[in-house]
C-alpha atoms as a PDB file:
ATOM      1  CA  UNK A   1      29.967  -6.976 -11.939  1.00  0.00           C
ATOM      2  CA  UNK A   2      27.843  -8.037 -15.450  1.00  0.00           C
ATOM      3  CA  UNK A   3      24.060  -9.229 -14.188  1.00  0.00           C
ATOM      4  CA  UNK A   4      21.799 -10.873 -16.032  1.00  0.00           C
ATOM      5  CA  UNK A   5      17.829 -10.899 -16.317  1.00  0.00           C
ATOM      6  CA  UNK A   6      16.351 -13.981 -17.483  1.00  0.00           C
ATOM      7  CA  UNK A   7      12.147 -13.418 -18.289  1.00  0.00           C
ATOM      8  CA  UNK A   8      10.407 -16.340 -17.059  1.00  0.00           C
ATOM      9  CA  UNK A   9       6.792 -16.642 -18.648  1.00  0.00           C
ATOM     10  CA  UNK A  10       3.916 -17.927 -16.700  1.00  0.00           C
ATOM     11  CA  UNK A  11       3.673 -20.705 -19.050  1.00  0.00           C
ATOM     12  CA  UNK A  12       7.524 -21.830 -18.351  1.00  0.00           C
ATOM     13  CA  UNK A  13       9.787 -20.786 -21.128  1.00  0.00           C
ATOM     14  CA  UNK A  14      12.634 -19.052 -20.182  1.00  0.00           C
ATOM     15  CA  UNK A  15      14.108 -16.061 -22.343  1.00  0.00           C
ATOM     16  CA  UNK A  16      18.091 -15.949 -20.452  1.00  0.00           C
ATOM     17  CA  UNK A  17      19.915 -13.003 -20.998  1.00  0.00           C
ATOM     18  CA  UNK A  18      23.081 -14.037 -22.681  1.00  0.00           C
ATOM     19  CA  UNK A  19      24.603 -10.223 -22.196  1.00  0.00           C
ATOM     20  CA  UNK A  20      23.951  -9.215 -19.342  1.00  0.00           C
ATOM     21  CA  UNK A  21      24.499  -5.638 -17.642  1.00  0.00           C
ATOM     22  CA  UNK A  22      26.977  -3.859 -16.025  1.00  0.00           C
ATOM     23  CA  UNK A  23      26.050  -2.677 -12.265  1.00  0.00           C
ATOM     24  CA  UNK A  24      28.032  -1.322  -9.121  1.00  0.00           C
ATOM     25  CA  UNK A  25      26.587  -4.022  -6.760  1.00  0.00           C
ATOM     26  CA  UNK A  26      23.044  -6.258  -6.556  1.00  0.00           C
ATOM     27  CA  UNK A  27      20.925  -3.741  -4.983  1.00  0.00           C
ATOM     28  CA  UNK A  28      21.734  -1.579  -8.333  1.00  0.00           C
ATOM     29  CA  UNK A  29      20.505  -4.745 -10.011  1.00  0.00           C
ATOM     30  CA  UNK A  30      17.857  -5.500  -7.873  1.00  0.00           C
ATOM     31  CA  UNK A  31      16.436  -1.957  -8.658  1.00  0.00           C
ATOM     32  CA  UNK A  32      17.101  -2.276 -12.682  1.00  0.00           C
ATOM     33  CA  UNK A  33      14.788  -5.486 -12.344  1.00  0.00           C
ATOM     34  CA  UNK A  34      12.455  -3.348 -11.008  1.00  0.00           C
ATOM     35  CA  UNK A  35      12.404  -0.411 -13.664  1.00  0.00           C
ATOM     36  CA  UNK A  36      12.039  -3.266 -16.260  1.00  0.00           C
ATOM     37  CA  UNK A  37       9.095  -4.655 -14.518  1.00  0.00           C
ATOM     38  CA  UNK A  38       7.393  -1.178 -14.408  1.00  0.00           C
ATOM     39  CA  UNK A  39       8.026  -0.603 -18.081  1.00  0.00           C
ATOM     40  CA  UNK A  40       6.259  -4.095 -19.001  1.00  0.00           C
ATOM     41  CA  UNK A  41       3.256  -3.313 -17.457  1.00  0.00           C
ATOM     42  CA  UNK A  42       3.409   0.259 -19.216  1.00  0.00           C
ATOM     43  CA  UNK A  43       4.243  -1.114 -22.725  1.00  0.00           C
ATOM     44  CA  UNK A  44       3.239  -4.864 -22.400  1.00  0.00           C
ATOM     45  CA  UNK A  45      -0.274  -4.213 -23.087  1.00  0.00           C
ATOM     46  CA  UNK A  46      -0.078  -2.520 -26.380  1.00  0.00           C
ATOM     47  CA  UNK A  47       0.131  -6.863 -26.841  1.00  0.00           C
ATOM     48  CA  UNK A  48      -2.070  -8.343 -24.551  1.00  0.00           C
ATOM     49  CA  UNK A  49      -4.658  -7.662 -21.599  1.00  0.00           C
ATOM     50  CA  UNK A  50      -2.902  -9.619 -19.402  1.00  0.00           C
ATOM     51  CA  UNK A  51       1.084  -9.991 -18.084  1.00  0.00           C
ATOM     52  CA  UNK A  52       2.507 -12.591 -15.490  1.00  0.00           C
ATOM     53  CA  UNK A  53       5.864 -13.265 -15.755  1.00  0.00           C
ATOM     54  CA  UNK A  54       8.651 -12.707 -13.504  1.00  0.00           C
ATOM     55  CA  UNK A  55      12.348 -11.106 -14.055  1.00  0.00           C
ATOM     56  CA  UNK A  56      14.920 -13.319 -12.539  1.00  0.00           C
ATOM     57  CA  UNK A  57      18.623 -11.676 -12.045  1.00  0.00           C
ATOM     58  CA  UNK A  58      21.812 -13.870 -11.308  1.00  0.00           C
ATOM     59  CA  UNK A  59      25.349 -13.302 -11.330  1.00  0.00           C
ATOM     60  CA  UNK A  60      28.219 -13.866 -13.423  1.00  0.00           C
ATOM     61  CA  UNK A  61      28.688 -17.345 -11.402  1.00  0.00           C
ATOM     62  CA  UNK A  62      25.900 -18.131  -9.617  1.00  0.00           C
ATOM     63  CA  UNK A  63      22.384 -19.038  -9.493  1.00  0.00           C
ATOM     64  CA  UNK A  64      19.611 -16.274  -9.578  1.00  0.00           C
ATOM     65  CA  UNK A  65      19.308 -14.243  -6.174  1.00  0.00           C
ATOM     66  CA  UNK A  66      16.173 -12.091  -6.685  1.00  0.00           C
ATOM     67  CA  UNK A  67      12.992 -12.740  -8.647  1.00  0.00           C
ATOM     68  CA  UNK A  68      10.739  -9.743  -9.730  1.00  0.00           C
ATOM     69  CA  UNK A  69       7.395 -10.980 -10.367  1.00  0.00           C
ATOM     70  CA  UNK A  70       4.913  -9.191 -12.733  1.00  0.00           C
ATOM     71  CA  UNK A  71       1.403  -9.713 -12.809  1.00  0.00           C
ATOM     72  CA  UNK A  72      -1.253  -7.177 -14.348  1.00  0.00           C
ATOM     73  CA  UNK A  73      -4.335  -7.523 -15.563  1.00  0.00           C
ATOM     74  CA  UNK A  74      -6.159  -4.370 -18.031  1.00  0.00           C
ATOM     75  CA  UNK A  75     -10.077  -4.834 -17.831  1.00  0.00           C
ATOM     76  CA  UNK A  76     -12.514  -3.047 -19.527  1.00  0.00           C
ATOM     77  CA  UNK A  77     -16.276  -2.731 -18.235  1.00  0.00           C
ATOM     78  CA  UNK A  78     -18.631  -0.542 -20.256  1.00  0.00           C
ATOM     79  CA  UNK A  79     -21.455   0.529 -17.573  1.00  0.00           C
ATOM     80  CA  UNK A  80     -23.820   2.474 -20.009  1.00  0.00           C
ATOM     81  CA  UNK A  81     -23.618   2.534 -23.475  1.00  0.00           C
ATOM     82  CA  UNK A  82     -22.394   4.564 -25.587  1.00  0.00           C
ATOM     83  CA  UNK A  83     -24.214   7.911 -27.385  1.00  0.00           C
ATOM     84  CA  UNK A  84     -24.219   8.362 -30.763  1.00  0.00           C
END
């Protein structure tokens, strides 16, 4: 069955996946969602300091039927400074 993940941003917008993937059942989907979601937090900060969004995946014919949320924040606190 073809899946689809649709990003929704924290502010709203919507990116919907208009091709979709190929997967044995929704668990298999479930767990692609998933895999995404761990490779925006490893890649999404070459961007920003901050993600929170959430990966939504539906069906060919029906509304969305698991929402992967992800929300990371990078800090950075110097505690000394630095030698020259």
């Amino acid at each position: 069955m073809r899946y689809y993940f649709d990003i929704i941003e924290s502010a709203g917008a919507c990116l919907h996946d208009e091709q979709g993937e190929l997967h044995d059942d929704r668990s298999k989907a479930e767990a692609e969602a998933a895999k995404v979601a761990t490779e925006m937090v490893r890649y999404g900060f070459t961007r920003a300091n901050a993600i929170d969004c959430a990966i939504e995946v539906r069906g060919e014919n029906g509304p969305p039927f698991v929402r992967v949320r992800v929300c990371a924040t990078l800090e950075i606190e110097r505690l000394a400074p630095r030698p020259d």
